[in-house]
PDB file of N, CA and C in Angstrom:
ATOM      1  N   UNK A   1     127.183  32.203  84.597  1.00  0.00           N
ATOM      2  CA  UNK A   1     126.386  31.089  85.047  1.00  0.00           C
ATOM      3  C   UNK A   1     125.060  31.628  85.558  1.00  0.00           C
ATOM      4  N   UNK A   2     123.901  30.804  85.461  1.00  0.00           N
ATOM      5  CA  UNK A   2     122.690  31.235  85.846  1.00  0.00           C
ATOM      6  C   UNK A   2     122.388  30.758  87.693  1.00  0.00           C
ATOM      7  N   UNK A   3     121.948  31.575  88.114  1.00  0.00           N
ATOM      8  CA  UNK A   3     121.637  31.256  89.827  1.00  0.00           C
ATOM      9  C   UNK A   3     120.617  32.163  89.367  1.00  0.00           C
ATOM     10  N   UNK A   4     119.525  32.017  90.996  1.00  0.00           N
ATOM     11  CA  UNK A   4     118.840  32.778  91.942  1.00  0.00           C
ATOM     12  C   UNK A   4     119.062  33.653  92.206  1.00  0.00           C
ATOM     13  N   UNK A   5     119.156  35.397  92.517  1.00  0.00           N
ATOM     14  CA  UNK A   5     119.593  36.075  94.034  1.00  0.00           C
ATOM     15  C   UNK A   5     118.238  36.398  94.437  1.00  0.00           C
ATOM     16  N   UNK A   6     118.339  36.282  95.595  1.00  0.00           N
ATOM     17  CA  UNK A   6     116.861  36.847  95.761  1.00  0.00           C
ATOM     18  C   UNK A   6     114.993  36.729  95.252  1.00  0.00           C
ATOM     19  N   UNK A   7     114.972  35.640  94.819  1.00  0.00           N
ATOM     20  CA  UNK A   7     114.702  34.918  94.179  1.00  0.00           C
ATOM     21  C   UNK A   7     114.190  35.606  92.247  1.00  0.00           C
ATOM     22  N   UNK A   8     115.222  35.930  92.065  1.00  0.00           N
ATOM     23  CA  UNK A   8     115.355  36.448  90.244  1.00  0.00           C
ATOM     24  C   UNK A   8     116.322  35.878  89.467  1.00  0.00           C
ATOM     25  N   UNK A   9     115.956  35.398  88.743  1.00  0.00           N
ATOM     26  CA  UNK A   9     116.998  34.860  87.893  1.00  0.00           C
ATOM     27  C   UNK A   9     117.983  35.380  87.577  1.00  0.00           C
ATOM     28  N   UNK A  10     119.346  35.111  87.398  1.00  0.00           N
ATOM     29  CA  UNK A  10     120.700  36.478  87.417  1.00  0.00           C
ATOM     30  C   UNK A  10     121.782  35.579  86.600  1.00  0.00           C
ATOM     31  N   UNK A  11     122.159  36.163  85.465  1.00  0.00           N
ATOM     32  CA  UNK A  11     123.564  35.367  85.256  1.00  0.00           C
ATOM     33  C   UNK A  11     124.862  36.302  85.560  1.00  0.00           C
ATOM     34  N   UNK A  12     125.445  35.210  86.402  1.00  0.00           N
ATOM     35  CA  UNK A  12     126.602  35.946  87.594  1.00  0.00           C
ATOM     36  C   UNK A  12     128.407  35.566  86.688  1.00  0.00           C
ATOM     37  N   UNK A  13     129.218  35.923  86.882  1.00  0.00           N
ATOM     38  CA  UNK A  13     130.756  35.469  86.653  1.00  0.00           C
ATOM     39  C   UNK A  13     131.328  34.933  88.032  1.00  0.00           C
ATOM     40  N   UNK A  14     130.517  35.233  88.927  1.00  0.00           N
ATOM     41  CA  UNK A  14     131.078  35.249  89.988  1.00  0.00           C
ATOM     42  C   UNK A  14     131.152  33.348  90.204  1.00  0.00           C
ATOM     43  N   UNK A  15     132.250  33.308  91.276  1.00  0.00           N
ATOM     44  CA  UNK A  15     132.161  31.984  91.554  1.00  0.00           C
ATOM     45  C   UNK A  15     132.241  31.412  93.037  1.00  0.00           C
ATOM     46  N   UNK A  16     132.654  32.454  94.105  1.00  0.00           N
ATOM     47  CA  UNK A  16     132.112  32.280  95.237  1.00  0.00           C
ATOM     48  C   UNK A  16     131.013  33.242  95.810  1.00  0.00           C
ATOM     49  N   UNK A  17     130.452  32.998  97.189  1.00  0.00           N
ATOM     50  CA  UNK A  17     129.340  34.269  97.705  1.00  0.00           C
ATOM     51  C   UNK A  17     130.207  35.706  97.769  1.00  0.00           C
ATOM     52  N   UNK A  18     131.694  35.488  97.782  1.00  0.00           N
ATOM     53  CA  UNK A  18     132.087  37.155  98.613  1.00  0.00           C
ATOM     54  C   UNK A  18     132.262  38.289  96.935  1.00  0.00           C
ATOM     55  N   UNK A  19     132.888  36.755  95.830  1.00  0.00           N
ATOM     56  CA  UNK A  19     132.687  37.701  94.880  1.00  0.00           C
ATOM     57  C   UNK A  19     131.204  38.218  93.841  1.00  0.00           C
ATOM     58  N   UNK A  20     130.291  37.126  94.476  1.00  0.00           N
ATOM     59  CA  UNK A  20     129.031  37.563  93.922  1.00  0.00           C
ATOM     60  C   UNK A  20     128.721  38.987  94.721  1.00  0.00           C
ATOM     61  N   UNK A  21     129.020  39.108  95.793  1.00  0.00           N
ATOM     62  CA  UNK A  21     128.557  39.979  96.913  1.00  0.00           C
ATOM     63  C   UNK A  21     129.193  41.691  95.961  1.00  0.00           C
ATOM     64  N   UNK A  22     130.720  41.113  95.803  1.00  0.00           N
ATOM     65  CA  UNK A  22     130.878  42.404  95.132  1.00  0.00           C
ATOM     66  C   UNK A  22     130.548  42.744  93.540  1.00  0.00           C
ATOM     67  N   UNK A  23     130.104  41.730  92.841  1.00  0.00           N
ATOM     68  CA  UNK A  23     129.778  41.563  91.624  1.00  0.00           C
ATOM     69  C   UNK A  23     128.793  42.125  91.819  1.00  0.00           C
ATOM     70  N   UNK A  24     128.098  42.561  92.190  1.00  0.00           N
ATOM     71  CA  UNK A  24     126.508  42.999  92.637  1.00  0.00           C
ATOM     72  C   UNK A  24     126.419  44.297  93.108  1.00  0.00           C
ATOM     73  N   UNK A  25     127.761  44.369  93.687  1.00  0.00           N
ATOM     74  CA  UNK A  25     127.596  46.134  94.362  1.00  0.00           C
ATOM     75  C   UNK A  25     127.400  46.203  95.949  1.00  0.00           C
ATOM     76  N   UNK A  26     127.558  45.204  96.615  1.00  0.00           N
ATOM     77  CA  UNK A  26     127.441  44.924  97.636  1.00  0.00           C
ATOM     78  C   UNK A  26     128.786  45.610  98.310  1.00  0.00           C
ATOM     79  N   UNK A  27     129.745  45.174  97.843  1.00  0.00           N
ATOM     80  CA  UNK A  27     131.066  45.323  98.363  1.00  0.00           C
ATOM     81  C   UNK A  27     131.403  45.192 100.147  1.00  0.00           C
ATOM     82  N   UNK A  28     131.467  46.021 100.528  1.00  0.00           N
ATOM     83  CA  UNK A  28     131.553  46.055 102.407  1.00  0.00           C
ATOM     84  C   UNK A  28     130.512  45.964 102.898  1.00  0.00           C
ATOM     85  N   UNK A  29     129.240  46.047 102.301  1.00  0.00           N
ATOM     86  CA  UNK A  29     127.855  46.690 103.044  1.00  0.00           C
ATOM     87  C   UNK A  29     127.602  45.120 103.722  1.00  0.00           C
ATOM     88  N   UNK A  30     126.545  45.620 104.879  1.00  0.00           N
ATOM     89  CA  UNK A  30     126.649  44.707 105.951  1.00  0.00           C
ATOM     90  C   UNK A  30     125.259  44.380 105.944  1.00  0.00           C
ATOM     91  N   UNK A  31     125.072  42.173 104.844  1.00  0.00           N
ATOM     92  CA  UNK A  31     124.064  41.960 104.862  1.00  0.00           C
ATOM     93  C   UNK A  31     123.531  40.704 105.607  1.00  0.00           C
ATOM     94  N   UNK A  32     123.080  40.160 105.437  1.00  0.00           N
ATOM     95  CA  UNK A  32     123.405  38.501 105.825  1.00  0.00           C
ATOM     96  C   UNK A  32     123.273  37.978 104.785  1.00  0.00           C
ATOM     97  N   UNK A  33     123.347  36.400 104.631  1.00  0.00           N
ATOM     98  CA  UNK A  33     123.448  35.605 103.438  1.00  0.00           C
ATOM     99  C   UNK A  33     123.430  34.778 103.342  1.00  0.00           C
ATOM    100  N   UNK A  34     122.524  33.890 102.326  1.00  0.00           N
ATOM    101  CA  UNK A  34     122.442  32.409 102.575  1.00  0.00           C
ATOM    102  C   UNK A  34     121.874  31.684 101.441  1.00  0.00           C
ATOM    103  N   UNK A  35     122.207  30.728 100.824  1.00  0.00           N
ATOM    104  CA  UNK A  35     122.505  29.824  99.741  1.00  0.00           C
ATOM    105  C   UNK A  35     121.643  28.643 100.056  1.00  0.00           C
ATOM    106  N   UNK A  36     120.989  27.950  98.901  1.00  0.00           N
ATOM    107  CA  UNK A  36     120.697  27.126  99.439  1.00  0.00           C
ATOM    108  C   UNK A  36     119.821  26.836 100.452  1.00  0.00           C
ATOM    109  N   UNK A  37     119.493  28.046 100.941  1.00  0.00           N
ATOM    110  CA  UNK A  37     118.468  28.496 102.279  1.00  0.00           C
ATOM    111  C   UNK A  37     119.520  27.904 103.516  1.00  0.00           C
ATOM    112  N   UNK A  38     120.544  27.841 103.516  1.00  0.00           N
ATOM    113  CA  UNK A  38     121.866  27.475 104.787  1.00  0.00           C
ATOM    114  C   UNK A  38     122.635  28.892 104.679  1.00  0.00           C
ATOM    115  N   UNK A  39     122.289  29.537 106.146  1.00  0.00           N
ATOM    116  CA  UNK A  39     123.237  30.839 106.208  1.00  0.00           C
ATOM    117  C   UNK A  39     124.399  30.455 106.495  1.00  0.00           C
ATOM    118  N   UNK A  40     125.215  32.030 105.783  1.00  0.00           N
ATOM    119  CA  UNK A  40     126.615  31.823 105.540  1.00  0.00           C
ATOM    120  C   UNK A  40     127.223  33.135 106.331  1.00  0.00           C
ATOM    121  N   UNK A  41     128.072  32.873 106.984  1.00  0.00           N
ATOM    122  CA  UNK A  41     128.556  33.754 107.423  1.00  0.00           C
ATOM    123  C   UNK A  41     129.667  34.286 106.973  1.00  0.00           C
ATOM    124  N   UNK A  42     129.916  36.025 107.480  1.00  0.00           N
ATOM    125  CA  UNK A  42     130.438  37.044 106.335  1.00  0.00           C
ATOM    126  C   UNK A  42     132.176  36.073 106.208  1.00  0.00           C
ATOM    127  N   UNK A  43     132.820  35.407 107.623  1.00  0.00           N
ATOM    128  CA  UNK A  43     133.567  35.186 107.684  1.00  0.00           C
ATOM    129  C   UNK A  43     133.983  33.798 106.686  1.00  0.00           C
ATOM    130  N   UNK A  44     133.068  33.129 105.947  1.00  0.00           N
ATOM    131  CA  UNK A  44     132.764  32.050 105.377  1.00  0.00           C
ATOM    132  C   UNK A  44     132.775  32.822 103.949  1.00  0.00           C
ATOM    133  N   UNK A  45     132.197  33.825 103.577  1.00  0.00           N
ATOM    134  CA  UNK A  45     131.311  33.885 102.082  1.00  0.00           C
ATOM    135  C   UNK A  45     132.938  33.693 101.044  1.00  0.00           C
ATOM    136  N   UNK A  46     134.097  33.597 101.383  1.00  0.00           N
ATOM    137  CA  UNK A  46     135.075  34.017 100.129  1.00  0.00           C
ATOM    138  C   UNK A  46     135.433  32.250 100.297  1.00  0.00           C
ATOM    139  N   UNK A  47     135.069  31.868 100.816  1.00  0.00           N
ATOM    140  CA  UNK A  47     135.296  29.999 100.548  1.00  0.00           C
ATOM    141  C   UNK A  47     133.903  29.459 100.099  1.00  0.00           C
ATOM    142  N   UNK A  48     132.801  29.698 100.562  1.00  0.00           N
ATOM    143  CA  UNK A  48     131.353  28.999  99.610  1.00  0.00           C
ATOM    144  C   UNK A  48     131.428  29.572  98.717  1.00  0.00           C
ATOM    145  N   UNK A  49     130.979  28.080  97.435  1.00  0.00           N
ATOM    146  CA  UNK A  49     130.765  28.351  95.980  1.00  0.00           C
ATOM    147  C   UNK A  49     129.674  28.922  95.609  1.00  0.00           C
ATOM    148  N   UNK A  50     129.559  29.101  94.246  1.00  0.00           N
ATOM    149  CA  UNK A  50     128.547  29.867  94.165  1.00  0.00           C
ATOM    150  C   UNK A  50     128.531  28.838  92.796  1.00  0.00           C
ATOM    151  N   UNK A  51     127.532  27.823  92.659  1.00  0.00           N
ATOM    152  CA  UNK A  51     126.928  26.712  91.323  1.00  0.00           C
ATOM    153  C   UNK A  51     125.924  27.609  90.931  1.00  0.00           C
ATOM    154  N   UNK A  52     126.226  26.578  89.500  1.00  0.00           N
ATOM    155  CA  UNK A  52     124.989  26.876  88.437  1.00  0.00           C
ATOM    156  C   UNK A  52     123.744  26.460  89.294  1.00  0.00           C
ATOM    157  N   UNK A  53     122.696  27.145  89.025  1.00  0.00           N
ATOM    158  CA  UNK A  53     121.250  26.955  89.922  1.00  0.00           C
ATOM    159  C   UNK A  53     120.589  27.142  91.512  1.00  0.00           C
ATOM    160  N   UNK A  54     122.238  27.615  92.102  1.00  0.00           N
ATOM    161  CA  UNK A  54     122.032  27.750  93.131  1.00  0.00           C
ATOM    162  C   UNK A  54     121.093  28.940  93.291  1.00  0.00           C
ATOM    163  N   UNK A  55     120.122  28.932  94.628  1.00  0.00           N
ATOM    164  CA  UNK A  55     119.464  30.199  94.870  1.00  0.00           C
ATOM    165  C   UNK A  55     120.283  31.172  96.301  1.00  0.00           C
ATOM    166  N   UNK A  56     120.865  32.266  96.211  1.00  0.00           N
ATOM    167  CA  UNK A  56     120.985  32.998  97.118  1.00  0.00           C
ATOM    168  C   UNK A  56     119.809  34.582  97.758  1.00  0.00           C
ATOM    169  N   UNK A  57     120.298  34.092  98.763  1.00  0.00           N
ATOM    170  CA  UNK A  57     119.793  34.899  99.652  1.00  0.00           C
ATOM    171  C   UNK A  57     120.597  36.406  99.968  1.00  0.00           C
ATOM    172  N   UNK A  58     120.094  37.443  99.726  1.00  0.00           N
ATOM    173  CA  UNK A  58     121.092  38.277 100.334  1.00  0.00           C
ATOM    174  C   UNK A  58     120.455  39.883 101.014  1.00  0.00           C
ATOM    175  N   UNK A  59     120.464  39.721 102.275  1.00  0.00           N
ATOM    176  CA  UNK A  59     119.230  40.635 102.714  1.00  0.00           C
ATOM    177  C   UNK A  59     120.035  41.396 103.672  1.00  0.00           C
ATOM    178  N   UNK A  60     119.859  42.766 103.587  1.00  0.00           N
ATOM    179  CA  UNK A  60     119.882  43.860 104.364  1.00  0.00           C
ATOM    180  C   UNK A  60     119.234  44.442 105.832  1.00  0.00           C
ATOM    181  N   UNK A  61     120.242  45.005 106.822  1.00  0.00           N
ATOM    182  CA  UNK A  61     119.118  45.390 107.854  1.00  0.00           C
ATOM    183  C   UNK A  61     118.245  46.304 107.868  1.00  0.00           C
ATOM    184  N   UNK A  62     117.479  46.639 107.951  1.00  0.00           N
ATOM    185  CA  UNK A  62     116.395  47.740 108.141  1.00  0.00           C
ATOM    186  C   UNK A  62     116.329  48.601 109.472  1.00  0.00           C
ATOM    187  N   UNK A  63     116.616  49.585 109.004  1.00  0.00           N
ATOM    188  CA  UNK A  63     116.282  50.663 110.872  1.00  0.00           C
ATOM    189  C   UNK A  63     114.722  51.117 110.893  1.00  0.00           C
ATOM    190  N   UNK A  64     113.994  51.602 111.978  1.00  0.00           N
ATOM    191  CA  UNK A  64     112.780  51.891 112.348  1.00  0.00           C
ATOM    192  C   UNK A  64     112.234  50.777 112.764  1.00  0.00           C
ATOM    193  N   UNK A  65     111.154  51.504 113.227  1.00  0.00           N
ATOM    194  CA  UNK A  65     109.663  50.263 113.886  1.00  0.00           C
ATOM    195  C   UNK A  65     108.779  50.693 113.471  1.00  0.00           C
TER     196      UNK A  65
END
């Protein structure tokens, strides 16, 4: 199916956020996330869907100043 990540066009198999998360290579890594521009939390992502056209968000922390 075609979605967003980040805003790039991507065709995913995946069908919720936790398995897009590992479809991607994400696996354990610790990002935040959010669909739709509505964050999702990590404890949430294996129950939100993941639709055709949806745009996700999926961003990493950064260390330094």
């Amino acid at each position: 199916m075609k979605i967003q990540v980040n805003g790039e066009d991507r065709d995913v198999r995946a069908d919720t956020l936790q398995a897009l998360l590992e479809e991607l290579g994400y696996g354990a890594a610790r990002v935040a996330t959010a669909v739709d521009g509505d964050f999702v939390p990590a404890g949430r992502r294996g129950t939100r869907p993941v639709t055709v056209g949806c745009a996700v968000e999926i961003v990493a922390p950064m260390q330094g100043g």
